[in-house]
Protein backbone atom coordinates (compact mmCIF):
# COMPACT_ATOMS: atom_id res chain seq x y z
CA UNK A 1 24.96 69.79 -70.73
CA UNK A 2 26.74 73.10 -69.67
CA UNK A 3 29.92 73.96 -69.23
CA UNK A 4 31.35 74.78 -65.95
CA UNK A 5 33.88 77.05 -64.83
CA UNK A 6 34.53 77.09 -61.34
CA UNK A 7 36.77 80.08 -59.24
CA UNK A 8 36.76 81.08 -55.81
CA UNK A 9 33.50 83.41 -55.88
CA UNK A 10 31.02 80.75 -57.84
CA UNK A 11 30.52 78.83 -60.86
CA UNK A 12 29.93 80.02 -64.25
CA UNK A 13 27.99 77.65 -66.49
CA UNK A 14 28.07 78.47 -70.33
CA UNK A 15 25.22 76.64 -72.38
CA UNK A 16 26.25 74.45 -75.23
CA UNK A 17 24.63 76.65 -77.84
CA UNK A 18 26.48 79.56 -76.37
CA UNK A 19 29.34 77.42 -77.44
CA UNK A 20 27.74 76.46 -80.52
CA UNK A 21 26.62 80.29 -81.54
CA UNK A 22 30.67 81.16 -80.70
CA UNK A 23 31.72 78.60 -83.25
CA UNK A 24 29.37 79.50 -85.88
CA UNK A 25 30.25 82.75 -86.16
CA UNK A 26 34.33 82.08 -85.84
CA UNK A 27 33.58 79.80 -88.73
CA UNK A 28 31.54 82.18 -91.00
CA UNK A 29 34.71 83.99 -90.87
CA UNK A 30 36.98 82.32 -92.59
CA UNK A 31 37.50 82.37 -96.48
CA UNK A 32 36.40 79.91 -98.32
CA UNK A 33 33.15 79.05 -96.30
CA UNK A 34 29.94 79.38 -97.84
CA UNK A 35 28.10 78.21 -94.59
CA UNK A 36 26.97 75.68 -91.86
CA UNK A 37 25.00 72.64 -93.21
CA UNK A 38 22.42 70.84 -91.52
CA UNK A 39 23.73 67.71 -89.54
CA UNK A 40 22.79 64.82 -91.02
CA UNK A 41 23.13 64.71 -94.70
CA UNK A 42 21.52 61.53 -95.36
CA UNK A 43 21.66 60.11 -99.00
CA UNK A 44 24.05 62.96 -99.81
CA UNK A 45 21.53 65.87 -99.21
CA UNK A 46 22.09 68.67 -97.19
CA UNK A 47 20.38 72.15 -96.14
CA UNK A 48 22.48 75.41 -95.80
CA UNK A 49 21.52 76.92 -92.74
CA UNK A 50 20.77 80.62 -92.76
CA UNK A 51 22.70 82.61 -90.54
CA UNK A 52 20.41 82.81 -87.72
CA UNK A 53 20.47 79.16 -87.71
CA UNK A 54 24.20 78.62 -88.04
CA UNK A 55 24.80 76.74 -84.68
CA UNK A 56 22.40 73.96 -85.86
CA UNK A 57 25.65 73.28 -87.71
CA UNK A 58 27.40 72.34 -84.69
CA UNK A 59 27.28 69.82 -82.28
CA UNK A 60 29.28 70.86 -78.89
CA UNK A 61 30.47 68.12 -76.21
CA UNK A 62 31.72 69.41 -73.20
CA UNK A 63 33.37 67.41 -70.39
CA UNK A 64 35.23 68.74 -67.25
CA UNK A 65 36.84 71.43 -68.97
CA UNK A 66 37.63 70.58 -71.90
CA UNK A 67 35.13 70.87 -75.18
CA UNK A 68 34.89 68.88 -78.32
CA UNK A 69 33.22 71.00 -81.41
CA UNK A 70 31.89 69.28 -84.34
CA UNK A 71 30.95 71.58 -87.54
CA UNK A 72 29.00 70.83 -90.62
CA UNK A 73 30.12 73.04 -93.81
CA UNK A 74 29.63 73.88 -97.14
CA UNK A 75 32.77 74.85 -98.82
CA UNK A 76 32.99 76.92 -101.85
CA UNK A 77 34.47 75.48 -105.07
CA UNK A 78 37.74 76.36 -106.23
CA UNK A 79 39.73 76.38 -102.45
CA UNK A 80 41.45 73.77 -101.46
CA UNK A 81 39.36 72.33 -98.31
CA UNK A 82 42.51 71.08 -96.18
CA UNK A 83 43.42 74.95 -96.16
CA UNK A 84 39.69 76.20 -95.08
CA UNK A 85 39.29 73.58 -92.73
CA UNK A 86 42.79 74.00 -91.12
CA UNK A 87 41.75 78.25 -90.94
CA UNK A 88 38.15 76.94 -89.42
CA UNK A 89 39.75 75.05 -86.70
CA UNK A 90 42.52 77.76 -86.15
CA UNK A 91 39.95 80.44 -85.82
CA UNK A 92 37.22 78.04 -83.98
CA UNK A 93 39.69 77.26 -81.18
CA UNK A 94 40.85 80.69 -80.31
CA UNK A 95 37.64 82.34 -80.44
CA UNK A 96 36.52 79.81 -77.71
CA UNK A 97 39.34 79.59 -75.93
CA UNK A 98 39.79 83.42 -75.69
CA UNK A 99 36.10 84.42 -74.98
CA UNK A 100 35.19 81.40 -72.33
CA UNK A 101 38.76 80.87 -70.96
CA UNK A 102 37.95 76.83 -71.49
CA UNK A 103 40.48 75.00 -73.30
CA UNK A 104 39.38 73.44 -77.09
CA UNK A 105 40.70 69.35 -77.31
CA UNK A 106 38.76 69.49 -80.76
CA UNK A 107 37.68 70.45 -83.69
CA UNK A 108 36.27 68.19 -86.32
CA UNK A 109 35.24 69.44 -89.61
CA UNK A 110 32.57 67.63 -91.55
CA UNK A 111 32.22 69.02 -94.99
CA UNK A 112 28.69 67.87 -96.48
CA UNK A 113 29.03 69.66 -99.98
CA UNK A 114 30.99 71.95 -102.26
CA UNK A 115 29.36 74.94 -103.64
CA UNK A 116 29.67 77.18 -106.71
CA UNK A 117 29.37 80.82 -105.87
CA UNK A 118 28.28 83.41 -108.38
């Protein structure tokens, strides 16, 4: 499903993996990321997404508008995660908010691993 702006001239409908892509790259901003993870990490196993792939990462719900985001990360090992995941959703929401003038009721961080860089 799309979201939709409406104004007096037309609607403007913006694709969930617009969304998704917007997110992505917000995220792969932030310090202490070392990527987006595949959705489901069943039995504990999960695949980090190259960059082209990044919005598999995230899930987007959209409704009215208003838009619920959902990320999957890897963090990297030595930050504290509250403090990367607090930046993610900081830098998620105004990213979104600023480039598709919708407003951001959520952002849920799912972190599926912890990574040692070298």
């Amino acid at each position: 499903m799309a979201a939709k702006l409406e104004n007096e001239l037309g609607n403007i409908f913006i694709d969930n993996e617009v969304i998704a892509s917007i997110a992505g790259i917000s995220a792969m901003e932030c310090y202490g990321l070392v990527g987006m993870a595949t959705k489901s990490a069943a039995g504990g196993l999960f695949e980090l997404l190259r960059k082209e792939n990044m919005s598999k990462g995230v899930k987007v719900y959209t409704d009215n508008n208003e838009i619920v985001i959902d990320l999957f990360i890897v963090v990297e090992f030595g930050t504290r995660i509250s403090v990367v995941a607090n930046n993610i959703i900081d830098k998620v929401k105004y990213n979104i908010e600023s480039l598709t003038g919708m407003e951001v009721k959520k952002v849920n961080i799912n972190v599926q691993g912890v990574r040692v860089e070298k």
